[in-house]
C-alpha atoms as a PDB file:
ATOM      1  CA  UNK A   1    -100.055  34.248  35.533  1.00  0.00           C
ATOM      2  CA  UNK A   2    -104.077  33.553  34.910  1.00  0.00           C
ATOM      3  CA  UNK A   3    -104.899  31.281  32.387  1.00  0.00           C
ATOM      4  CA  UNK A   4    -106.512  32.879  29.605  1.00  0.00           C
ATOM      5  CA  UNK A   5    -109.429  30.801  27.717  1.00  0.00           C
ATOM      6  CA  UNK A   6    -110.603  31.841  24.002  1.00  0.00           C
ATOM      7  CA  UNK A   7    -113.291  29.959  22.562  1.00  0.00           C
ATOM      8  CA  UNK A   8    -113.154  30.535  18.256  1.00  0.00           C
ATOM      9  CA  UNK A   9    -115.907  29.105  16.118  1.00  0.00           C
ATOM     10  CA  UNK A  10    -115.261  27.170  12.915  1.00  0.00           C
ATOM     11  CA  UNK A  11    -115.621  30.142  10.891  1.00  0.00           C
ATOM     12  CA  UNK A  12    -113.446  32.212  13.090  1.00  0.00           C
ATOM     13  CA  UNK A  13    -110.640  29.163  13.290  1.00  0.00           C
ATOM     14  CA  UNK A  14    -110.880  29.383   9.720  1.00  0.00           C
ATOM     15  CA  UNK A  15    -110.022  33.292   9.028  1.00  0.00           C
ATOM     16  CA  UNK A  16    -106.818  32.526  11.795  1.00  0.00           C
ATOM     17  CA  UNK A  17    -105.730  29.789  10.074  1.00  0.00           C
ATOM     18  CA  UNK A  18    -106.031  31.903   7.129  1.00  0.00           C
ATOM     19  CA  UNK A  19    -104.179  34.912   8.637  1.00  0.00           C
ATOM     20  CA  UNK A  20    -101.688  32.489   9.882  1.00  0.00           C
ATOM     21  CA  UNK A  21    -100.449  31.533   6.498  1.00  0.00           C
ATOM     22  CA  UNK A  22     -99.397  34.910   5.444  1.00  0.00           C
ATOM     23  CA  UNK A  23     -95.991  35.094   6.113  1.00  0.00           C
ATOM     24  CA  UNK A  24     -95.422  38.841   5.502  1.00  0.00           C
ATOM     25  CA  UNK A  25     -97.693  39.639   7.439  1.00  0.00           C
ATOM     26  CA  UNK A  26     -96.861  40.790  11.591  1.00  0.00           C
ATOM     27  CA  UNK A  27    -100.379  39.558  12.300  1.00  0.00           C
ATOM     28  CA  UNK A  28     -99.237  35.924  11.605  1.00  0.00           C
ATOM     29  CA  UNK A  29     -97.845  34.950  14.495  1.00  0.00           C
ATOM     30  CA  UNK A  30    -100.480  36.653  16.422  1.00  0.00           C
ATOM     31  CA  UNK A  31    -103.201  34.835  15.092  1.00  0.00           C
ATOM     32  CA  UNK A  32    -101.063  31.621  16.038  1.00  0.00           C
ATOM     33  CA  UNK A  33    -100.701  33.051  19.227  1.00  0.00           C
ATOM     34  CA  UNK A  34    -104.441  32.878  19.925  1.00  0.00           C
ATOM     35  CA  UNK A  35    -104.958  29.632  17.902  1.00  0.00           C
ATOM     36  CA  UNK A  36    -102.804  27.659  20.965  1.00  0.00           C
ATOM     37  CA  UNK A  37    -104.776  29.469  22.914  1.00  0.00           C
ATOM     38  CA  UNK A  38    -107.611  28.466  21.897  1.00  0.00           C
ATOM     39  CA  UNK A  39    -106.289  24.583  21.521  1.00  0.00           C
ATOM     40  CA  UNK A  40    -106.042  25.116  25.798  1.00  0.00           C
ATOM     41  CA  UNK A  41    -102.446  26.009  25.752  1.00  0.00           C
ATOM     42  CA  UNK A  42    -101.085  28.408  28.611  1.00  0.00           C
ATOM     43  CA  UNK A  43     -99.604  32.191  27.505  1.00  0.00           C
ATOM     44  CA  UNK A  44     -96.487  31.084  29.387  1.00  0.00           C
ATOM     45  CA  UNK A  45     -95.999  28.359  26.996  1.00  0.00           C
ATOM     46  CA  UNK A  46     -97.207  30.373  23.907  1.00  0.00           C
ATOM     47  CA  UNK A  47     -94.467  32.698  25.231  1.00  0.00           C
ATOM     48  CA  UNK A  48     -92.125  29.878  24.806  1.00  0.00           C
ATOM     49  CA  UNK A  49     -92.929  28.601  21.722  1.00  0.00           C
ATOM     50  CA  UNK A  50     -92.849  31.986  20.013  1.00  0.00           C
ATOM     51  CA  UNK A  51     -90.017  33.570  21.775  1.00  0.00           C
ATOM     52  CA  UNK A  52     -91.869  36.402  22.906  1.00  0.00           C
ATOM     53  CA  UNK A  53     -92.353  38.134  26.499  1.00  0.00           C
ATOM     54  CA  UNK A  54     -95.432  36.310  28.420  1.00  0.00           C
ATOM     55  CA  UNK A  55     -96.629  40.365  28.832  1.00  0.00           C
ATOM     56  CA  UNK A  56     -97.038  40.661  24.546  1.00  0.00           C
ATOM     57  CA  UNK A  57     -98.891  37.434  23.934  1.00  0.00           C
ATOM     58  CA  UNK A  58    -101.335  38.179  26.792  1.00  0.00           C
ATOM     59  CA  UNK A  59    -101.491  41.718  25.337  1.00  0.00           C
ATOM     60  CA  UNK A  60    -102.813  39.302  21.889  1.00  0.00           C
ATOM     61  CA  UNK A  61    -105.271  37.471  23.662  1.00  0.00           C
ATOM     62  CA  UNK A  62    -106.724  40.132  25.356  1.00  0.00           C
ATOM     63  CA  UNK A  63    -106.974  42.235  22.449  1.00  0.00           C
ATOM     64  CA  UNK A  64    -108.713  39.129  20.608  1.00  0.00           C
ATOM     65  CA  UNK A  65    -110.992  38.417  23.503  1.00  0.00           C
ATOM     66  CA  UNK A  66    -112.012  42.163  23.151  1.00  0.00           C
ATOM     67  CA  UNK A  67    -111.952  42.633  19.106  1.00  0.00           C
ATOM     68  CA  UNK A  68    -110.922  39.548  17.371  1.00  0.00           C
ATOM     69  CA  UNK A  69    -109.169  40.147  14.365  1.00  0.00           C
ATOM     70  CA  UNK A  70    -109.188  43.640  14.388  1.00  0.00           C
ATOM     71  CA  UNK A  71    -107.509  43.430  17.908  1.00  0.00           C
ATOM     72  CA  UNK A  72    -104.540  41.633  16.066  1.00  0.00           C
ATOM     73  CA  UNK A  73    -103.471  45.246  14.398  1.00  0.00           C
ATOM     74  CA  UNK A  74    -100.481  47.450  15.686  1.00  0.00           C
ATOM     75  CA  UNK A  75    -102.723  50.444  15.614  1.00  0.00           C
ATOM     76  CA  UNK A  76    -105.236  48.569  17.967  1.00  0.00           C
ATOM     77  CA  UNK A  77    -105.444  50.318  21.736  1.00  0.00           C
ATOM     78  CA  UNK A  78    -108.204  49.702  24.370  1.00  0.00           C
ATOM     79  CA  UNK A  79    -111.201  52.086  23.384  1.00  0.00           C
ATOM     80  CA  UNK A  80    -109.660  53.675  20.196  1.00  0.00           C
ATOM     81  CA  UNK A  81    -112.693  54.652  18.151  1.00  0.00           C
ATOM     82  CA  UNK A  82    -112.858  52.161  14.918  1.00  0.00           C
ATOM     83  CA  UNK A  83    -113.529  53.976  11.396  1.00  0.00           C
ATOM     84  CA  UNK A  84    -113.555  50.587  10.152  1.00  0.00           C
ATOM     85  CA  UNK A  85    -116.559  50.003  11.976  1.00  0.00           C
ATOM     86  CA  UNK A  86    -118.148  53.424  12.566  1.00  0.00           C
ATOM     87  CA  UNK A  87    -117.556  54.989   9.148  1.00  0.00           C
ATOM     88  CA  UNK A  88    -116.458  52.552   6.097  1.00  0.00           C
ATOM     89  CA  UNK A  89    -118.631  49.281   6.970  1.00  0.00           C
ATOM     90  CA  UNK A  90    -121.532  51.439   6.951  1.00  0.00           C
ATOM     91  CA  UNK A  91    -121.493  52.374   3.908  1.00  0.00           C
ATOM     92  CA  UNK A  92    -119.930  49.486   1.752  1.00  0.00           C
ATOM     93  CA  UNK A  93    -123.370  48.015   0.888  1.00  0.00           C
ATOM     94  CA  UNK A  94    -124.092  51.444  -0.644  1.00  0.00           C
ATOM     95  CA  UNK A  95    -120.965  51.230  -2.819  1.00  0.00           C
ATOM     96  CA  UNK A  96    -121.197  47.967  -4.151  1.00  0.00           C
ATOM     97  CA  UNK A  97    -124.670  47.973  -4.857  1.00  0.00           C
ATOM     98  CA  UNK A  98    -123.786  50.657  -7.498  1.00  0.00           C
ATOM     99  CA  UNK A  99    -121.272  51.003 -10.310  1.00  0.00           C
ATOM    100  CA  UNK A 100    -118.470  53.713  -9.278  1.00  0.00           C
ATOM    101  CA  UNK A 101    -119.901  55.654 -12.418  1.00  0.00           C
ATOM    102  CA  UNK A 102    -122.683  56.651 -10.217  1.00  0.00           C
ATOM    103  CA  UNK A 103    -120.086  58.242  -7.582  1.00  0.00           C
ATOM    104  CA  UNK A 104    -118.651  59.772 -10.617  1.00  0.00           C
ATOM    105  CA  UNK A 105    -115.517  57.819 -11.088  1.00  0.00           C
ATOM    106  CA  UNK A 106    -115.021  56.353 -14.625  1.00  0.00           C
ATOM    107  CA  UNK A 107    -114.560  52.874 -13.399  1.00  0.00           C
ATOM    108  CA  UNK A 108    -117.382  49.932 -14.156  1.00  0.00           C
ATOM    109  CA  UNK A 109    -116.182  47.729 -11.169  1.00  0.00           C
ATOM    110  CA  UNK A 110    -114.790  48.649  -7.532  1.00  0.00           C
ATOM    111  CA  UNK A 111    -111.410  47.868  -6.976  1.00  0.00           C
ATOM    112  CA  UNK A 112    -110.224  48.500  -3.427  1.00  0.00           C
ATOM    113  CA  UNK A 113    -108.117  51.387  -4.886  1.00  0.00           C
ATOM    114  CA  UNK A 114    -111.422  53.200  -5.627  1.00  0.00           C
ATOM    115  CA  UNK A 115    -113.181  52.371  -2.703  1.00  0.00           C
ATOM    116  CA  UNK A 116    -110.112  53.821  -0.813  1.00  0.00           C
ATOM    117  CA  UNK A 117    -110.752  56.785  -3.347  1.00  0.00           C
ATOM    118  CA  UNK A 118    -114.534  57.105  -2.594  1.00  0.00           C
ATOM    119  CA  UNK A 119    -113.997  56.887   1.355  1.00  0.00           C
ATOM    120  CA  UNK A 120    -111.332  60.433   1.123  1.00  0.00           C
ATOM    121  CA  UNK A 121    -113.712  61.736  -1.162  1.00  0.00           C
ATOM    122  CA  UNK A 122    -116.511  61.591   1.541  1.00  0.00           C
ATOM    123  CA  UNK A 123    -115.087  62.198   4.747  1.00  0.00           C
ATOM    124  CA  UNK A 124    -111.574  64.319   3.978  1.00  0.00           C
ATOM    125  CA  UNK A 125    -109.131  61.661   5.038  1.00  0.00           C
ATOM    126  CA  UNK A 126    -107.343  58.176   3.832  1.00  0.00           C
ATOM    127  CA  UNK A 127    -107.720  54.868   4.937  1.00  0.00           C
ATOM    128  CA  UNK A 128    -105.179  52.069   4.251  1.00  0.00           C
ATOM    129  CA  UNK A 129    -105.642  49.535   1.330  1.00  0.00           C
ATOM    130  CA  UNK A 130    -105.845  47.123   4.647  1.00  0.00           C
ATOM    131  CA  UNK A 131    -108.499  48.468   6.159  1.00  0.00           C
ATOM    132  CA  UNK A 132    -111.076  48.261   3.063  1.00  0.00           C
ATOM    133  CA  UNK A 133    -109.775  44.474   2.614  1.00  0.00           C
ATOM    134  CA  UNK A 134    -110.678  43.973   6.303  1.00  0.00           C
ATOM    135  CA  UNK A 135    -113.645  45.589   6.281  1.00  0.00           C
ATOM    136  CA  UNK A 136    -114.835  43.873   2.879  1.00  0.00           C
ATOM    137  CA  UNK A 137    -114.072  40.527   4.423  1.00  0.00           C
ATOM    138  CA  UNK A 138    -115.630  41.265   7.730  1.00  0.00           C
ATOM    139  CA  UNK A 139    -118.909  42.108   5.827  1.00  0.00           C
ATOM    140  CA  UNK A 140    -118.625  38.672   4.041  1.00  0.00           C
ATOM    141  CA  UNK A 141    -117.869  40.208   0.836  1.00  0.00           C
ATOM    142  CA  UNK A 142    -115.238  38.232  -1.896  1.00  0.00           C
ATOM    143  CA  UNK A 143    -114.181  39.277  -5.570  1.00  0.00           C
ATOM    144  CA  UNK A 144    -114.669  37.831  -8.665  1.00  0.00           C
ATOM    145  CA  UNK A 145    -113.941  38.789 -11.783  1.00  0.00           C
ATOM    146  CA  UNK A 146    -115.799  41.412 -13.191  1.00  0.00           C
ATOM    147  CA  UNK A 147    -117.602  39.744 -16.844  1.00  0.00           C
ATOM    148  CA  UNK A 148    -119.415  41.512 -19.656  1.00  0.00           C
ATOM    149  CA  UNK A 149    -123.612  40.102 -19.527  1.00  0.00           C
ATOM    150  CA  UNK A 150    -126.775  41.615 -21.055  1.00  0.00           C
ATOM    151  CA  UNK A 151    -128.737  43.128 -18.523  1.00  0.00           C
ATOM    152  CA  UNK A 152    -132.133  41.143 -17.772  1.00  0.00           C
ATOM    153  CA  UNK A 153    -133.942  44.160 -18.595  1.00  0.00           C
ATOM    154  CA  UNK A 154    -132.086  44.195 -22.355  1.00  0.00           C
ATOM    155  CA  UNK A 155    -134.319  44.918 -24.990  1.00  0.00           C
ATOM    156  CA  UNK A 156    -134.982  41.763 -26.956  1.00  0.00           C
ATOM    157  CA  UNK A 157    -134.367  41.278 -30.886  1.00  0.00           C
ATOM    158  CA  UNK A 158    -137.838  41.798 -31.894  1.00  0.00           C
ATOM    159  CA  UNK A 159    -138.055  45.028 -29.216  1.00  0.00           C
ATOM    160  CA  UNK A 160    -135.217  46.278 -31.613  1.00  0.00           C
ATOM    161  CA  UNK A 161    -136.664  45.362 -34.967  1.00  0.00           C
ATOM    162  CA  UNK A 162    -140.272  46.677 -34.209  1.00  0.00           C
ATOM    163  CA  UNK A 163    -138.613  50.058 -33.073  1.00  0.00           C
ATOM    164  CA  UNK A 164    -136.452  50.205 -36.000  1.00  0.00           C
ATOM    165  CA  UNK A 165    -139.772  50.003 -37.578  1.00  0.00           C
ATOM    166  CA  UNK A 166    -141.281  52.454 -36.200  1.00  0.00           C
ATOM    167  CA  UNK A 167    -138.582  55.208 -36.824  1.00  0.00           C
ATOM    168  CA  UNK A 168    -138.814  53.772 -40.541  1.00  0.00           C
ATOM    169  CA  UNK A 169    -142.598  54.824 -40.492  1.00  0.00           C
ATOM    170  CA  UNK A 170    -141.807  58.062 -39.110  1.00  0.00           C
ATOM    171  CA  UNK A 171    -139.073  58.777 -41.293  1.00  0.00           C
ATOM    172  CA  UNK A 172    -141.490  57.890 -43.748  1.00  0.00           C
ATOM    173  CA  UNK A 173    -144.156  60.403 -42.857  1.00  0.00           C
ATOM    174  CA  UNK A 174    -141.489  63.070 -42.635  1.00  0.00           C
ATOM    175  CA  UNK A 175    -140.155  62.414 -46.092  1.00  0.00           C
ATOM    176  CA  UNK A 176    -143.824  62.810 -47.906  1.00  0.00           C
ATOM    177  CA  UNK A 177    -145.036  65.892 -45.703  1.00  0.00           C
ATOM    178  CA  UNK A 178    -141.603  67.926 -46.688  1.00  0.00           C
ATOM    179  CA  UNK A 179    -138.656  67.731 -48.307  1.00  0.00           C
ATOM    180  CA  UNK A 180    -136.365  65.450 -46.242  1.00  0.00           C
ATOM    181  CA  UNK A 181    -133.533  63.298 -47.061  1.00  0.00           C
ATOM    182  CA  UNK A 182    -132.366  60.521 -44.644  1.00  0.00           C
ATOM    183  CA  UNK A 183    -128.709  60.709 -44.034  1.00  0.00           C
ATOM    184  CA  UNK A 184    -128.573  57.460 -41.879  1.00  0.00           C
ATOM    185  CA  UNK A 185    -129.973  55.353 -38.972  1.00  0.00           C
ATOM    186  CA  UNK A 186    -128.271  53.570 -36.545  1.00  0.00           C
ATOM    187  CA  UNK A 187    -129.927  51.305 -34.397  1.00  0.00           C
ATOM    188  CA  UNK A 188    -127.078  49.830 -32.800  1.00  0.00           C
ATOM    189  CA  UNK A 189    -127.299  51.968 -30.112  1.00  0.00           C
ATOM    190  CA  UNK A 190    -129.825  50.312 -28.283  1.00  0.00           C
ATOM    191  CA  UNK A 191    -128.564  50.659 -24.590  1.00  0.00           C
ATOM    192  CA  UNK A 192    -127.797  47.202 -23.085  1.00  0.00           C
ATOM    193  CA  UNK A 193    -125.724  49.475 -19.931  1.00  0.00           C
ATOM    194  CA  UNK A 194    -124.552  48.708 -17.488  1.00  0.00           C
ATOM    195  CA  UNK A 195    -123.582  45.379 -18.629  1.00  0.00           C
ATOM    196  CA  UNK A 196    -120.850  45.013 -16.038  1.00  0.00           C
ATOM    197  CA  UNK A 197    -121.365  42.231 -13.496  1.00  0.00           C
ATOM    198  CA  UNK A 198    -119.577  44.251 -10.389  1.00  0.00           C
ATOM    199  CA  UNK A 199    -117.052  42.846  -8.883  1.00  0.00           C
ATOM    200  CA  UNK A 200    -118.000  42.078  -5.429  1.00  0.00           C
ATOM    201  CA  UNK A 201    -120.714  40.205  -3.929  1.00  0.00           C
ATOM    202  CA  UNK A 202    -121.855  38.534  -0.676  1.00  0.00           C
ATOM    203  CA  UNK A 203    -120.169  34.887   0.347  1.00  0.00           C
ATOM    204  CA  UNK A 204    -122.856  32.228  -0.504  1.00  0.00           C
ATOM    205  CA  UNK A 205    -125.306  34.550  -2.535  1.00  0.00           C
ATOM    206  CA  UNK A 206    -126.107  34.458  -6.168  1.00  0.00           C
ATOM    207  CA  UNK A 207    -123.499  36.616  -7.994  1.00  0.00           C
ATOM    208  CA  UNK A 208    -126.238  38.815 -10.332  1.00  0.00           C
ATOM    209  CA  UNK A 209    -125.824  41.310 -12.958  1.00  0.00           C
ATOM    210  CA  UNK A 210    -125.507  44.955 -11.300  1.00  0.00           C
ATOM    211  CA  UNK A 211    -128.175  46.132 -13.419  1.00  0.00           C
ATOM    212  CA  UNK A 212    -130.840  43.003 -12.186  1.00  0.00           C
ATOM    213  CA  UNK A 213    -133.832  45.407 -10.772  1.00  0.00           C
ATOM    214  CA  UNK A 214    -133.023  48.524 -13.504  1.00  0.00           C
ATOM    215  CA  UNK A 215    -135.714  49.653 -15.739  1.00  0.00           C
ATOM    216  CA  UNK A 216    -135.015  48.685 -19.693  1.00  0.00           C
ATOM    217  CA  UNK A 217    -134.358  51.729 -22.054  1.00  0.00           C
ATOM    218  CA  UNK A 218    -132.891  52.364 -25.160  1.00  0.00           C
ATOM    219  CA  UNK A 219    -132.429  55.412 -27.598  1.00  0.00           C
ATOM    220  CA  UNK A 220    -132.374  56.079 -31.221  1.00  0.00           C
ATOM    221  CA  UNK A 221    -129.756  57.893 -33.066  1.00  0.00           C
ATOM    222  CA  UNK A 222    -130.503  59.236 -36.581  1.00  0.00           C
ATOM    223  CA  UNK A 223    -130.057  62.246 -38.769  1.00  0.00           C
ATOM    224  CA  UNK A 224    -131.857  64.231 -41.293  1.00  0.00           C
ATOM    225  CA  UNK A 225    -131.452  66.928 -43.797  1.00  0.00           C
ATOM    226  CA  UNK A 226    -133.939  68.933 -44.911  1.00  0.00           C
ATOM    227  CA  UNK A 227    -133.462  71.824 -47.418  1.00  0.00           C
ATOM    228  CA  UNK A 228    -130.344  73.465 -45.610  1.00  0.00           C
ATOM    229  CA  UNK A 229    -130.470  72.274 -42.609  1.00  0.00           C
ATOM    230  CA  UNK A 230    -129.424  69.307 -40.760  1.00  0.00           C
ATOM    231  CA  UNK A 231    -129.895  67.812 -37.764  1.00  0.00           C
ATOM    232  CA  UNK A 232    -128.560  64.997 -35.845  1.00  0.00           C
ATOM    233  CA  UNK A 233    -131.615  63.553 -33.153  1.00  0.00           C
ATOM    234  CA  UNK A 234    -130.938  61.104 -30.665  1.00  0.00           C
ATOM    235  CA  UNK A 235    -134.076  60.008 -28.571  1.00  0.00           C
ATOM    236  CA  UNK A 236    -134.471  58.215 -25.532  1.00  0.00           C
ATOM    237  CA  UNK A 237    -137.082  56.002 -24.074  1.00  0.00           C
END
């Protein structure tokens, strides 16, 4: 039997040894297969250290050689189209760059149950919680925990208490022109949304609010009466 030589880089070392260490996972010993490998050991004695047929762990390497970690799945096979690669990778910069609101889910931050929801949603079929993890990490992507922030587009103090103003004035004008009684005015509905931080974000890059390039806005909610009518007005800007 051939010798088989794999050459890993530091980073890739590092997702093997990390593989490795999940013991409930079949892929374990897999990725220790290829790690002797790697360290210049022959299949025959990887076979013998792992109690396996020399025809399986070569089967390992090869697959490794041809797909890395990928390769390492029970549902890999020589030229088997990858949706991983072809269909969800694609489009996981789109996702995250956006709150799931905007895909019409009523979540603030992607979980990998939405993304798996988002992906059937699009293209008629599922995809295992696996896959998106794989793909997410393959794309350099890690979680954090999602945090509440004002957006850096927020409308300051003063933005809010010269706008308060201003509907003051107008309500002002209204009330000496006709007959007009103020029923109330709340300005605490200044829109400071989305002030989610998302979820997800790129290994090594600044983790910024999901909002960072939006355009500022708020709106005004207030009501008035005059004679027997009322009306409730909420304005946007």
């Amino acid at each position: 039997m051939k010798t088989i030589r794999i050459q890993i880089t530091d980073e890739e070392r590092k997702a093997l040894v990390l593989l490795r260490q999940k013991s409930g996972d079949y892929r374990s010993e897999r990725a220790l297969a290829v790690l002797h490998c790697a360290d210049g050991k022959h299949p025959v004695q990887i076979a013998d250290m792992l109690k396996r047929s020399s025809q399986a762990v070569c089967e390992w390497l090869h697959a490794y050689q041809k797909d890395g970690l990928a390769g390492l799945d029970k549902e890999y096979s020589p030229g088997r189209p990858s949706i991983r690669k072809a269909k969800l990778i694609p489009k996981l910069e789109e996702y995250l760059s956006k709150s799931p609101r905007d895909f019409g889910w009523g979540e603030d931050v992607w979980s990998v149950k939405v993304l798996m929801a988002q992906f059937m949603k699009e293209n008629g079929f599922s995809i295992s919680r696996y896959t998106v993890i794989r793909a997410l990490y393959d794309e350099g992507f890690t979680a954090k925990r999602a945090k509440k922030t004002t957006p850096e587009h927020a409308p300051s103090k003063e933005e809010k208490l010269k706008r308060v103003q201003e509907i003051s004035d107008e309500i002002t004008r209204l009330r000496n022109e006709q007959n007009v009684e103020v029923m109330f005015l709340d300005e605490s509905h200044f829109s400071t949304d989305p002030y989610v931080i998302r979820g997800w974000s790129k290994r090594g890059q600044p983790f910024f609010p999901s909002d960072a390039d939006e355009t500022r806005r708020m709106h005004d909610i207030w009501g008035i009466r005059t004679g027997r009518r009322c009306f409730l007005l909420e304005k946007f800007q």
